[in-house]
N, C-alpha and C. Protein backbone atom coordinates (compact mmCIF):
# COMPACT_ATOMS: atom_id res chain seq x y z
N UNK A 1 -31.80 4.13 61.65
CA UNK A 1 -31.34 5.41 61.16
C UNK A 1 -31.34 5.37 59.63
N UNK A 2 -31.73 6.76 58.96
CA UNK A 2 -32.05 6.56 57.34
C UNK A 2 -30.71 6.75 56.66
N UNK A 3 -30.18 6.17 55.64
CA UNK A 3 -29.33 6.99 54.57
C UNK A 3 -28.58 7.97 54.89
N UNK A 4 -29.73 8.75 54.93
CA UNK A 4 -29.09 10.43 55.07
C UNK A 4 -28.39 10.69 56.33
N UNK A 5 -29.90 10.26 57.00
CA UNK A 5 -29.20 10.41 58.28
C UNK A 5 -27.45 9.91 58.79
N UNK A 6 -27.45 8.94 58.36
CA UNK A 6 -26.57 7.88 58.57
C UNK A 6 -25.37 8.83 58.08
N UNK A 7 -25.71 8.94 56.66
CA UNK A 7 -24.59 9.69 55.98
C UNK A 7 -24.39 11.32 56.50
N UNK A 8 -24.84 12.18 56.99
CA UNK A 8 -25.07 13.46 57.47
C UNK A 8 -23.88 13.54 58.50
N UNK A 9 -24.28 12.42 59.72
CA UNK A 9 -23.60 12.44 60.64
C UNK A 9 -22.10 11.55 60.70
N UNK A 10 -21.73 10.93 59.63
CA UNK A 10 -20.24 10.51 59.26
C UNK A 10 -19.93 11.62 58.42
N UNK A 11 -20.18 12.28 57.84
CA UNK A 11 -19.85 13.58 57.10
C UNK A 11 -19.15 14.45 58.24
N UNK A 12 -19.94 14.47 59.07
CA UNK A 12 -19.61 15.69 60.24
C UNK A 12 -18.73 15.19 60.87
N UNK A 13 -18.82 13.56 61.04
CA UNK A 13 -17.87 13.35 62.05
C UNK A 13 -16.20 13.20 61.18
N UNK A 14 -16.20 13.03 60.09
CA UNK A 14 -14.91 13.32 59.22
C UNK A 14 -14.70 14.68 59.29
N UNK A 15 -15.45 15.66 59.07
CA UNK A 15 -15.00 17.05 59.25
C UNK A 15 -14.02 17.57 60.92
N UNK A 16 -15.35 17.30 61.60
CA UNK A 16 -14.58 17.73 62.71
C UNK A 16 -13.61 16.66 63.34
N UNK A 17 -13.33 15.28 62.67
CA UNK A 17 -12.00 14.57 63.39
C UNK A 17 -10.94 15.12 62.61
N UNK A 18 -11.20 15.48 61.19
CA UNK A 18 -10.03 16.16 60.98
C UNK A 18 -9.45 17.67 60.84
N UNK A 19 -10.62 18.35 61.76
CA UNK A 19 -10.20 19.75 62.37
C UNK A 19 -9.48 19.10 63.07
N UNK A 20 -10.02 18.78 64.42
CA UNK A 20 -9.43 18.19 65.73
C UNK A 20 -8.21 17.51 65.83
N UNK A 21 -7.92 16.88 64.92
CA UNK A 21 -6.79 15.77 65.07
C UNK A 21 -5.62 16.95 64.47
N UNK A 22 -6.24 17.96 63.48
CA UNK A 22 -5.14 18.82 62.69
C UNK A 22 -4.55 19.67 63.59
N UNK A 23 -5.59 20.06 64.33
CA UNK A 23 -5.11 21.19 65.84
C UNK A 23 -4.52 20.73 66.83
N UNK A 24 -4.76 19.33 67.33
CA UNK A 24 -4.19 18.36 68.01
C UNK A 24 -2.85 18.11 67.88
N UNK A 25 -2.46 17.62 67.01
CA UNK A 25 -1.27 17.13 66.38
C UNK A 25 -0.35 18.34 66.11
N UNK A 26 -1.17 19.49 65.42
CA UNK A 26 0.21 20.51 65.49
C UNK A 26 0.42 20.71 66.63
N UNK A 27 -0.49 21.01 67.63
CA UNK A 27 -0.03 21.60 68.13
C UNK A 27 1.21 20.71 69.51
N UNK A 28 0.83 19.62 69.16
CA UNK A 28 2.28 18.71 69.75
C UNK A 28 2.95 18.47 69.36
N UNK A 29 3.47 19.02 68.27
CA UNK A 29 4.87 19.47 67.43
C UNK A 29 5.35 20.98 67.49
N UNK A 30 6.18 21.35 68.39
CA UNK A 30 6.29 22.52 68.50
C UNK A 30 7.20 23.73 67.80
N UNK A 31 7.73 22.58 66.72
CA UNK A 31 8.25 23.27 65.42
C UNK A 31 7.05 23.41 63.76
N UNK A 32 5.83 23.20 64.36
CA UNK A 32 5.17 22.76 63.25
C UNK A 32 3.96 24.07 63.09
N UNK A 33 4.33 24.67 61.71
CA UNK A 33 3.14 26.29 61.76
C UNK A 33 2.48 26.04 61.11
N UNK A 34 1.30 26.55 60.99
CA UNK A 34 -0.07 26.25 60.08
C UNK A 34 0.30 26.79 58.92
N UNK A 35 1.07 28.22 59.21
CA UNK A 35 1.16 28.81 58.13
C UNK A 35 2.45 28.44 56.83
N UNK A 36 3.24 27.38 57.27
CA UNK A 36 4.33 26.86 56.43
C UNK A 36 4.58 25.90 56.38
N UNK A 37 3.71 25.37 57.02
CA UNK A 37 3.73 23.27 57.03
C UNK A 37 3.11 22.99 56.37
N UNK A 38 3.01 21.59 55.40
CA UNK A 38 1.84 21.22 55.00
C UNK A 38 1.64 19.92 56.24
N UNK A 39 0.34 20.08 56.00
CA UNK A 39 -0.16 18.54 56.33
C UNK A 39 0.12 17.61 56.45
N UNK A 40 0.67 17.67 55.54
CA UNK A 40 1.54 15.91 55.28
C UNK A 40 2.66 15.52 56.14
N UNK A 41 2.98 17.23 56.65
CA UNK A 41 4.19 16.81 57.50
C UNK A 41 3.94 16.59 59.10
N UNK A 42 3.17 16.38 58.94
CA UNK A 42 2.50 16.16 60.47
C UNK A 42 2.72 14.55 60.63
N UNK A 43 2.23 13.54 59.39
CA UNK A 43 2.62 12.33 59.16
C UNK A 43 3.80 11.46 58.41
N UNK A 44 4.65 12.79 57.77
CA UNK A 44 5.92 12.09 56.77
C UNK A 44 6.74 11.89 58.03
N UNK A 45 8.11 11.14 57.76
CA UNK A 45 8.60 9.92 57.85
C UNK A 45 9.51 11.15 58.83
N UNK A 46 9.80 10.55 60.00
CA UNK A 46 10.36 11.04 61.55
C UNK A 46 9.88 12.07 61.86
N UNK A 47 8.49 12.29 61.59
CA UNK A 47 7.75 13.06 62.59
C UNK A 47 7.00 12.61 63.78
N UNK A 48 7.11 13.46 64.78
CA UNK A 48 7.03 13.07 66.37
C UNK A 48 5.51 12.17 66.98
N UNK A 49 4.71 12.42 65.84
CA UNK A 49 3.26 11.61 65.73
C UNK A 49 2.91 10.78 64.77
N UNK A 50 4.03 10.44 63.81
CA UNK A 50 3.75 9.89 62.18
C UNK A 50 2.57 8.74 62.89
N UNK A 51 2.64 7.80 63.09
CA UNK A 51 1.68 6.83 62.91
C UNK A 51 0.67 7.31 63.71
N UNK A 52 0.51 7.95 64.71
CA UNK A 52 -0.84 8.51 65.10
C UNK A 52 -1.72 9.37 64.13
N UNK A 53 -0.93 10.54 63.83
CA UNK A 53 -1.59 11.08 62.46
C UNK A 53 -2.12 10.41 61.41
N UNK A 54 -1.22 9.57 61.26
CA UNK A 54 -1.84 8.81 59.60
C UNK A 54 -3.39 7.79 60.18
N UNK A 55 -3.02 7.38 61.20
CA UNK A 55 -4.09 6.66 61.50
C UNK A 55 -5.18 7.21 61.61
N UNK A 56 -5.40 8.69 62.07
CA UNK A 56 -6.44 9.13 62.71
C UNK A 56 -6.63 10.35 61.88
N UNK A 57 -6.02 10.93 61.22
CA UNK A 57 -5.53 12.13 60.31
C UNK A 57 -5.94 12.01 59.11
N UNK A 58 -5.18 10.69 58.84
CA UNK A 58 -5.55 10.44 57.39
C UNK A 58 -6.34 9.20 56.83
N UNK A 59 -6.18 8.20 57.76
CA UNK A 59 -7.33 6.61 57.61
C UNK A 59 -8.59 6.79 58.33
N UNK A 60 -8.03 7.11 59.84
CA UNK A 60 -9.40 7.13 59.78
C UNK A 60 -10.53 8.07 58.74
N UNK A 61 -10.30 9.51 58.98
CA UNK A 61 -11.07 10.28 58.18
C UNK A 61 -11.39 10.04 56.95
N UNK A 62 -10.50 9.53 55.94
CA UNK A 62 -10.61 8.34 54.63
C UNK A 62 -11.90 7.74 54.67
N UNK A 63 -11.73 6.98 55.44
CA UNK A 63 -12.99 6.07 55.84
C UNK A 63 -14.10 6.21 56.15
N UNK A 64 -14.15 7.57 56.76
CA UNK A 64 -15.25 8.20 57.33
C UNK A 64 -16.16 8.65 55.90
N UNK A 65 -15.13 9.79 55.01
CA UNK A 65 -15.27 10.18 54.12
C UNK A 65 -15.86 9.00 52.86
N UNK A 66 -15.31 7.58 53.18
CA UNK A 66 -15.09 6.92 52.32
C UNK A 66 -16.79 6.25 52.43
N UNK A 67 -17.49 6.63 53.62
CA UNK A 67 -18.80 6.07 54.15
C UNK A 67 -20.04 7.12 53.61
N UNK A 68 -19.36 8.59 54.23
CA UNK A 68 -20.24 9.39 53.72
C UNK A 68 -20.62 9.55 52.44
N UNK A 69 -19.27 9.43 51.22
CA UNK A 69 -19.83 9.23 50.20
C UNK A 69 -20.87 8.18 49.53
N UNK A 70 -20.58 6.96 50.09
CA UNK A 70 -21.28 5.97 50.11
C UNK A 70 -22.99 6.34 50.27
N UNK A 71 -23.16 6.64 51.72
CA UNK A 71 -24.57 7.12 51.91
C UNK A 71 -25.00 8.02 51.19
N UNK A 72 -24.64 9.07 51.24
CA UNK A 72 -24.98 10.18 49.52
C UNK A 72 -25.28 9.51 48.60
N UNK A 73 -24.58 8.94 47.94
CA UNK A 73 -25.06 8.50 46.72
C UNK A 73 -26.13 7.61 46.94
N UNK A 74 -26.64 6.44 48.20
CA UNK A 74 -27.58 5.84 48.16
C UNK A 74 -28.15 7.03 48.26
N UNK A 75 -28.56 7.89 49.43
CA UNK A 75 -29.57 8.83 49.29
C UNK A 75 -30.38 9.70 47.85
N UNK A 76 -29.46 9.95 47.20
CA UNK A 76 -29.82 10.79 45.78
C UNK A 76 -30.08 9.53 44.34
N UNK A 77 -29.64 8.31 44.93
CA UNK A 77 -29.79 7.28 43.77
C UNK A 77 -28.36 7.39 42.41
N UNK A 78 -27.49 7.97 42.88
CA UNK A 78 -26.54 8.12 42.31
C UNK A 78 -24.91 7.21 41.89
N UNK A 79 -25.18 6.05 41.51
CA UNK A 79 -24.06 5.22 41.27
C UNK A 79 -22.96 5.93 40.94
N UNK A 80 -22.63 6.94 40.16
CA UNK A 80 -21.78 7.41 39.90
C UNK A 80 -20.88 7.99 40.58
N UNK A 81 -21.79 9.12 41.29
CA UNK A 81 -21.40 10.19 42.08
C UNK A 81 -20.75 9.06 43.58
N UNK A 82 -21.45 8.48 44.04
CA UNK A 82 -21.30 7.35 45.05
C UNK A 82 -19.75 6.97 45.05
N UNK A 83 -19.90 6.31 43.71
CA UNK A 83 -18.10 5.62 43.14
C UNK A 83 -17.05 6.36 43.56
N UNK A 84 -17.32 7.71 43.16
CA UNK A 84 -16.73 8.65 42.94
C UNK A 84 -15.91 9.51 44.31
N UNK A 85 -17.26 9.51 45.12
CA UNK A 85 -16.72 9.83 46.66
C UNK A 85 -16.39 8.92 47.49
N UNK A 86 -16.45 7.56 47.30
CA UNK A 86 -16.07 6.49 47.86
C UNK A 86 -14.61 6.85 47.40
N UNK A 87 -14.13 6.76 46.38
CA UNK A 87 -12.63 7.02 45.74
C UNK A 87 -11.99 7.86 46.36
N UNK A 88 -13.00 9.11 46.45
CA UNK A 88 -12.06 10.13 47.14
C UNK A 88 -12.01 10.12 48.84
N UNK A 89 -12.85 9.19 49.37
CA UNK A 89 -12.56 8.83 51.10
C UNK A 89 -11.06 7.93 51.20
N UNK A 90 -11.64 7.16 50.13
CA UNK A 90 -10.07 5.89 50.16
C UNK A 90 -9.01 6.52 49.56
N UNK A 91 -8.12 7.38 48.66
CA UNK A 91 -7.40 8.41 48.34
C UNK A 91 -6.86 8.96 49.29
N UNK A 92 -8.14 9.56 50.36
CA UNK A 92 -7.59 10.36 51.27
C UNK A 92 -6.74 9.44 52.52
N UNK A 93 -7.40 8.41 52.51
CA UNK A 93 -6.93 7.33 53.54
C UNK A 93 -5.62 7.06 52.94
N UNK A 94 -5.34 6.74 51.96
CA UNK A 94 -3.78 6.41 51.23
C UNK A 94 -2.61 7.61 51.41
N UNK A 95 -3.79 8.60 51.59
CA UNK A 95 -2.14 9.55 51.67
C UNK A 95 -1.63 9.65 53.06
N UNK A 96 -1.84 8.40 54.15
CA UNK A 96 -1.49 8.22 54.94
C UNK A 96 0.25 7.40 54.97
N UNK A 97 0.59 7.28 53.51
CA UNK A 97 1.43 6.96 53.06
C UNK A 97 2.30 8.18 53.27
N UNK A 98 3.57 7.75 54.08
CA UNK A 98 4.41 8.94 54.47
C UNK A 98 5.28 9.66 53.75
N UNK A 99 4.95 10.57 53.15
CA UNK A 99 6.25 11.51 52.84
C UNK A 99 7.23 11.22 53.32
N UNK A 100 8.63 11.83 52.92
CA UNK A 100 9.74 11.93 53.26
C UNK A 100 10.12 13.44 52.64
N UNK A 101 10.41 14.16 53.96
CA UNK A 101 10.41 15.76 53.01
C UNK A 101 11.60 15.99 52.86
N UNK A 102 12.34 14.69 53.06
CA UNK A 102 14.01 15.05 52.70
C UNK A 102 13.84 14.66 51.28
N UNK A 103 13.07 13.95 50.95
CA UNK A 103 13.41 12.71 49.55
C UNK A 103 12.21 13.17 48.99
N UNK A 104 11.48 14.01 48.44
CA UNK A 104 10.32 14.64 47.64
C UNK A 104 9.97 13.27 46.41
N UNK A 105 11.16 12.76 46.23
CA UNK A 105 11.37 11.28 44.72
C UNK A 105 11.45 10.70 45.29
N UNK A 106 11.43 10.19 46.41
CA UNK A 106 11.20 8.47 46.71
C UNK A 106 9.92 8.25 46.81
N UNK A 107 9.86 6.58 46.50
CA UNK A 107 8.58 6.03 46.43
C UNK A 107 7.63 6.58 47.10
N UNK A 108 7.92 6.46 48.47
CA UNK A 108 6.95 6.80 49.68
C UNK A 108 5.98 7.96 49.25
N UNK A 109 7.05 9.17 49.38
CA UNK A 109 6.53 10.72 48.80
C UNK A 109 5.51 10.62 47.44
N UNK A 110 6.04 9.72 46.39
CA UNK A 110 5.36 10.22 45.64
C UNK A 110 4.44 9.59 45.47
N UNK A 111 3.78 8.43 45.95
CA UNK A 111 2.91 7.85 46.54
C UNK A 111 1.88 8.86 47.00
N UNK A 112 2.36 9.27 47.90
CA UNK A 112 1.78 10.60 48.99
C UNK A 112 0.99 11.37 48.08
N UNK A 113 2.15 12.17 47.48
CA UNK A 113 1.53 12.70 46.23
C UNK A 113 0.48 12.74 45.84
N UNK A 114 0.72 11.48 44.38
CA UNK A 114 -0.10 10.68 43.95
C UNK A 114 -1.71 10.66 44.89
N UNK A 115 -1.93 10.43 45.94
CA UNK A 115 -3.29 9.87 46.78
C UNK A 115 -3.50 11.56 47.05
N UNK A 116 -2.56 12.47 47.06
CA UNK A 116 -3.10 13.63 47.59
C UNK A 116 -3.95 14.16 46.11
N UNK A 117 -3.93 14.18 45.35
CA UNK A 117 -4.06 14.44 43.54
C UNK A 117 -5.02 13.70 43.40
N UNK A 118 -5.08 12.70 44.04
CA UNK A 118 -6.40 11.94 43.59
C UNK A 118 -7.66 12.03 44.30
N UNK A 119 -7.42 12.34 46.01
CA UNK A 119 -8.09 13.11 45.94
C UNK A 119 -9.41 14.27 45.70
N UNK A 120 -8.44 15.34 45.32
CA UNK A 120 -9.10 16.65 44.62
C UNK A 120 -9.58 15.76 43.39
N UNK A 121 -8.81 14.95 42.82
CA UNK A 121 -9.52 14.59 41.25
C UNK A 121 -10.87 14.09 41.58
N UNK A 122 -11.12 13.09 42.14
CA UNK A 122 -12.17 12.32 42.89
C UNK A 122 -13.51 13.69 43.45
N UNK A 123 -12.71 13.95 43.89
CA UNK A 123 -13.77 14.76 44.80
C UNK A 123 -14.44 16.10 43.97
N UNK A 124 -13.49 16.67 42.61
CA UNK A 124 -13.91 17.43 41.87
C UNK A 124 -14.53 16.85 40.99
N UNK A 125 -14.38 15.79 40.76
CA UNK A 125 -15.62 15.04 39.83
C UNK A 125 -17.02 14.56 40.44
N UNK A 126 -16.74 14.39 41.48
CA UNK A 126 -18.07 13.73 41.78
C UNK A 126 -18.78 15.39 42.16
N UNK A 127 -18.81 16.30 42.44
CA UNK A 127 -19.32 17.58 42.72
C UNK A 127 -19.73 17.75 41.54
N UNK A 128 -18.72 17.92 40.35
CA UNK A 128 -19.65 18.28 38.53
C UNK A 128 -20.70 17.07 38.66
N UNK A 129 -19.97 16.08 39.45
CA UNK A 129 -21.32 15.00 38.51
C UNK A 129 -22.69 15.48 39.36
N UNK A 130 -22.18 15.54 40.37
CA UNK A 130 -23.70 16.03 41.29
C UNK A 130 -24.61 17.51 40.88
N UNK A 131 -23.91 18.06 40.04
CA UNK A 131 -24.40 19.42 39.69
C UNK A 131 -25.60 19.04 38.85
N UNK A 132 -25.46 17.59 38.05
CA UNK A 132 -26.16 17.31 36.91
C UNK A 132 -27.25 16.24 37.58
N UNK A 133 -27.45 15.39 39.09
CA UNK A 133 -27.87 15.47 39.47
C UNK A 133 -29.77 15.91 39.92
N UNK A 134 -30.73 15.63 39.49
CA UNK A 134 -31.90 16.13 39.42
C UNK A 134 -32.30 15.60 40.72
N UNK A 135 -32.17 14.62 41.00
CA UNK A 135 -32.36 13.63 42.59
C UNK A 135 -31.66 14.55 43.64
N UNK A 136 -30.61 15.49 43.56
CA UNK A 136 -29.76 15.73 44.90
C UNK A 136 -30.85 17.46 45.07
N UNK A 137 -31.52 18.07 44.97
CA UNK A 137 -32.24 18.53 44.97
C UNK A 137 -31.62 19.81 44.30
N UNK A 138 -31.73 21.26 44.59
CA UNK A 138 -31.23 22.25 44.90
C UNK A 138 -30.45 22.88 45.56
N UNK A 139 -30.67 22.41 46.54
CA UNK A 139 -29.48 22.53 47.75
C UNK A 139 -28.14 22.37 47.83
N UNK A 140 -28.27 20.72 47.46
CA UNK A 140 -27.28 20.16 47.31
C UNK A 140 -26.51 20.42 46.15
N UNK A 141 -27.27 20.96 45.16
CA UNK A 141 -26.36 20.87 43.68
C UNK A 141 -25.64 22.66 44.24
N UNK A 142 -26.35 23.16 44.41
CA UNK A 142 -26.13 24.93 44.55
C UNK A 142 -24.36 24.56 46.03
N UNK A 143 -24.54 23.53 46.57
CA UNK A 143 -23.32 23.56 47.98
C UNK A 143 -22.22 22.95 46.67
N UNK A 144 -22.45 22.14 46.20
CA UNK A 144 -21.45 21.73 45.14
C UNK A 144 -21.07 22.60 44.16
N UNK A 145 -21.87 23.89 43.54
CA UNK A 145 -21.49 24.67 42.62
C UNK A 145 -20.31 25.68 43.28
N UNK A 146 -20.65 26.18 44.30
CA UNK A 146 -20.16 27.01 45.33
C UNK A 146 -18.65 26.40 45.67
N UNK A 147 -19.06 24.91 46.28
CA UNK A 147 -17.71 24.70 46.57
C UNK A 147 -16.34 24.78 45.30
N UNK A 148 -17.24 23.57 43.82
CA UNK A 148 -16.52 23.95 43.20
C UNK A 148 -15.67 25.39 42.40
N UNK A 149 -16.44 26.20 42.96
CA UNK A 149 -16.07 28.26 42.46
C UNK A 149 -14.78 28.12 43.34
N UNK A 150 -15.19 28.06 45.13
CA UNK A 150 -14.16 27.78 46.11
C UNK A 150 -12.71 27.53 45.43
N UNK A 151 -13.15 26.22 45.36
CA UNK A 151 -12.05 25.20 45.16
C UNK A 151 -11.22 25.70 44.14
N UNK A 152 -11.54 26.82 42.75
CA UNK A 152 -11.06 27.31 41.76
C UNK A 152 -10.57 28.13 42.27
N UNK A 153 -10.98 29.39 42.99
CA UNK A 153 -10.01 29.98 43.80
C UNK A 153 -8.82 30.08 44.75
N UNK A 154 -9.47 28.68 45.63
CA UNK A 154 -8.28 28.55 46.26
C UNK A 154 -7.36 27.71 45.40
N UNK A 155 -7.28 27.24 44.15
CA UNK A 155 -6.08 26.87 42.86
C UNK A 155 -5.28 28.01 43.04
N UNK A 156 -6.26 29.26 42.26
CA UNK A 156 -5.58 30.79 41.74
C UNK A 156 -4.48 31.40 42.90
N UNK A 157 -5.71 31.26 43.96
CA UNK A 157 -4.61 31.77 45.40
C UNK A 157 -3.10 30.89 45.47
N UNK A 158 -3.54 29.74 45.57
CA UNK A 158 -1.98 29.00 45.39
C UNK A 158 -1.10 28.93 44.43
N UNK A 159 -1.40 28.83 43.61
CA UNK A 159 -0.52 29.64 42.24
C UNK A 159 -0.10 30.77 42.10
N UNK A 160 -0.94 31.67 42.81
CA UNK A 160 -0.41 33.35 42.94
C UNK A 160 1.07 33.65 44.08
N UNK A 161 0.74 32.20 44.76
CA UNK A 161 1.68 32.17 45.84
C UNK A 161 0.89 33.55 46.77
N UNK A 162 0.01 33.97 46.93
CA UNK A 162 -0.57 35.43 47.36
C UNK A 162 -0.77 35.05 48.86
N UNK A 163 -0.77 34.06 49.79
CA UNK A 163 -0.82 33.77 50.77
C UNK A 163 0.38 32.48 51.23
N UNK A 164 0.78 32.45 52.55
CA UNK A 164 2.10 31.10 52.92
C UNK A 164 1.30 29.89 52.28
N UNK A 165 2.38 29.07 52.05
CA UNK A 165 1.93 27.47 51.51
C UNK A 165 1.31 26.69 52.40
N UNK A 166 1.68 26.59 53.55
CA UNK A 166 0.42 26.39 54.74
C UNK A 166 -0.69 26.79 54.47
N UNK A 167 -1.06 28.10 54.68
CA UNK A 167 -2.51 28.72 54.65
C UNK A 167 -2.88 28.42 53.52
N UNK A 168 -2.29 28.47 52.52
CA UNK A 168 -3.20 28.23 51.02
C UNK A 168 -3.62 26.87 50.75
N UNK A 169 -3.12 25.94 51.65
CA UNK A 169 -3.09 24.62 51.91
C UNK A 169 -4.43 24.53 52.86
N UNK A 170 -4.74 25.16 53.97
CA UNK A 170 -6.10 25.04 54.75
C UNK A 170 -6.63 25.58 54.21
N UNK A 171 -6.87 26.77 52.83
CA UNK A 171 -7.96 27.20 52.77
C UNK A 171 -8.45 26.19 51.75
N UNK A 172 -7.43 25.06 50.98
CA UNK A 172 -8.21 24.15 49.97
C UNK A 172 -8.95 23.31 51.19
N UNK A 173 -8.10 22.72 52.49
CA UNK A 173 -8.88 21.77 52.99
C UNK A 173 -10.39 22.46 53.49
N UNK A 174 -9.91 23.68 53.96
CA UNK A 174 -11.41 24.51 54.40
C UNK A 174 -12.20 24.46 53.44
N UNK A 175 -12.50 24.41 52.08
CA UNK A 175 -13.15 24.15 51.18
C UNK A 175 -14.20 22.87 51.06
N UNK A 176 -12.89 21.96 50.58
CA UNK A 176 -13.51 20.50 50.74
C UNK A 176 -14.23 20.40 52.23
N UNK A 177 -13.72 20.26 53.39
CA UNK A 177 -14.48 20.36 54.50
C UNK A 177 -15.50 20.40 54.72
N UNK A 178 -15.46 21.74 54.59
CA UNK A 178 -17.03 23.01 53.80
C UNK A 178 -18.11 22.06 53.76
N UNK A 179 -17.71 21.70 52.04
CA UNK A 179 -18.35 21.33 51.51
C UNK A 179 -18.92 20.02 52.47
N UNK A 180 -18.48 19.19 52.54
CA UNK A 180 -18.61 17.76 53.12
C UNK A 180 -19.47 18.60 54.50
N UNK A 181 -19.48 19.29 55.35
CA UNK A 181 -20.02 19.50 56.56
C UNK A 181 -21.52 19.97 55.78
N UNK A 182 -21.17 21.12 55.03
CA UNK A 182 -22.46 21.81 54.33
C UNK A 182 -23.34 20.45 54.10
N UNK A 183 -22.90 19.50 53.25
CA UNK A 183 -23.86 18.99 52.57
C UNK A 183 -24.67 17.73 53.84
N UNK A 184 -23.71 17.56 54.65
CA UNK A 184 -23.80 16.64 55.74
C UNK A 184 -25.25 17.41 56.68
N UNK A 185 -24.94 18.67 56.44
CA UNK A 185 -25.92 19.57 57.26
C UNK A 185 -27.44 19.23 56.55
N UNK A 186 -27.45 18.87 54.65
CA UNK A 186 -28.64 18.98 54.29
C UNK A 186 -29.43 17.51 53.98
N UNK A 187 -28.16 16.65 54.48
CA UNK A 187 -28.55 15.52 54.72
C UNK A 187 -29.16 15.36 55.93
N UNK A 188 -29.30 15.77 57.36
CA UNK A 188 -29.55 15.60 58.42
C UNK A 188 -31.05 16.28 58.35
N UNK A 189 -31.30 17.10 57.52
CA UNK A 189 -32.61 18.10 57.51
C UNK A 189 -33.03 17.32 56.79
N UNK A 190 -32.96 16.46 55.62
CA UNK A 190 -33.49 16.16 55.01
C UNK A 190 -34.41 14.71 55.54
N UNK A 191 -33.11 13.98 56.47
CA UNK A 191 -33.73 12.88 57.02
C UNK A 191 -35.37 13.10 58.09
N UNK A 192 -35.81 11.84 57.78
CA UNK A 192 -37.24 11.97 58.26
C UNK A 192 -36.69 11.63 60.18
């Protein structure tokens, strides 16, 4: 199997394990709304799935993420960009580190934090870096321009407070997602 290939289909499979596991998991918490939960509380500290979530929610998909970036960057010849989404698979895997939504300041939480921030940092850098990119073709730079517009919006939306903190919360992950499925899609076409 090529690169792309390789990388296309861990892309997808991080996307849809962490639809699945997100729909999964709420929905076996039956105090838990899309529209006023975050995420995190699906795995912070005495919730009814914490270590299943983090494992599968947030490490595994990490990892997944932490692969796909990997293959991307071999595919396009990109050390940088590579580094970069590797960072942001392992980030995402760390914020498997549990909140405590009683204690927002303890270690744990801001830990959490911290890996959630890093993240978006990670993952918004390696998208500019890919814009500049001449190897990732057209495609790929045009799914990264897009996402990054996305990703600026859904900031504005959450700052406007203009939608619940839940929802403004899936529409950043719907973004990143997006993106990662989109580009996973032009990796799979692309492979021979």
């Amino acid at each position: 199997m090529t690169s792309a290939r390789t990388s296309g289909w861990t892309g997808l499979a991080a996307a849809g394990l962490f639809a699945g596991a997100l729909g999964v998991f709420a929905a076996l918490d039956p105090t838990y709304s899309h529209l006023t939960n975050a995420v995190s509380e699906l795995g912070a500290v005495g919730a009814p799935n914490q270590l299943a979530w983090n494992l599968i929610g947030f490490i595994a998909v990490g990892l997944l993420l932490a692969a796909f970036g990997r293959g991307l960057g071999r595919e396009i010849a990109t050390p940088s960009a590579s580094g970069l989404l590797i960072l942001f698979g392992l980030a995402f895997a760390a914020t498997a580190i549990p909140a405590d939504m009683s204690d927002l300041g303890s270690p744990g939480s801001t830990a959490h934090i911290v890996a959630s921030q890093a993240v978006l940092l990670f993952w918004a850098l390696a998208l500019i870096r890919l814009l500049f990119v001449r190897r990732a073709g057209p495609a790929l730079r045009w799914i990264a321009a897009v996402a990054l517009a996305l990703a600026v919006g859904a900031i504005i939306v959450r700052g406007l407070e203009a939608l619940q903190p839940g929802l403004s919360q899936r529409l950043s992950f719907a973004v990143v997602f997006g993106w990662v499925a989109a580009t996973s899609l032009v990796l799979l076409r692309r492979a021979p």
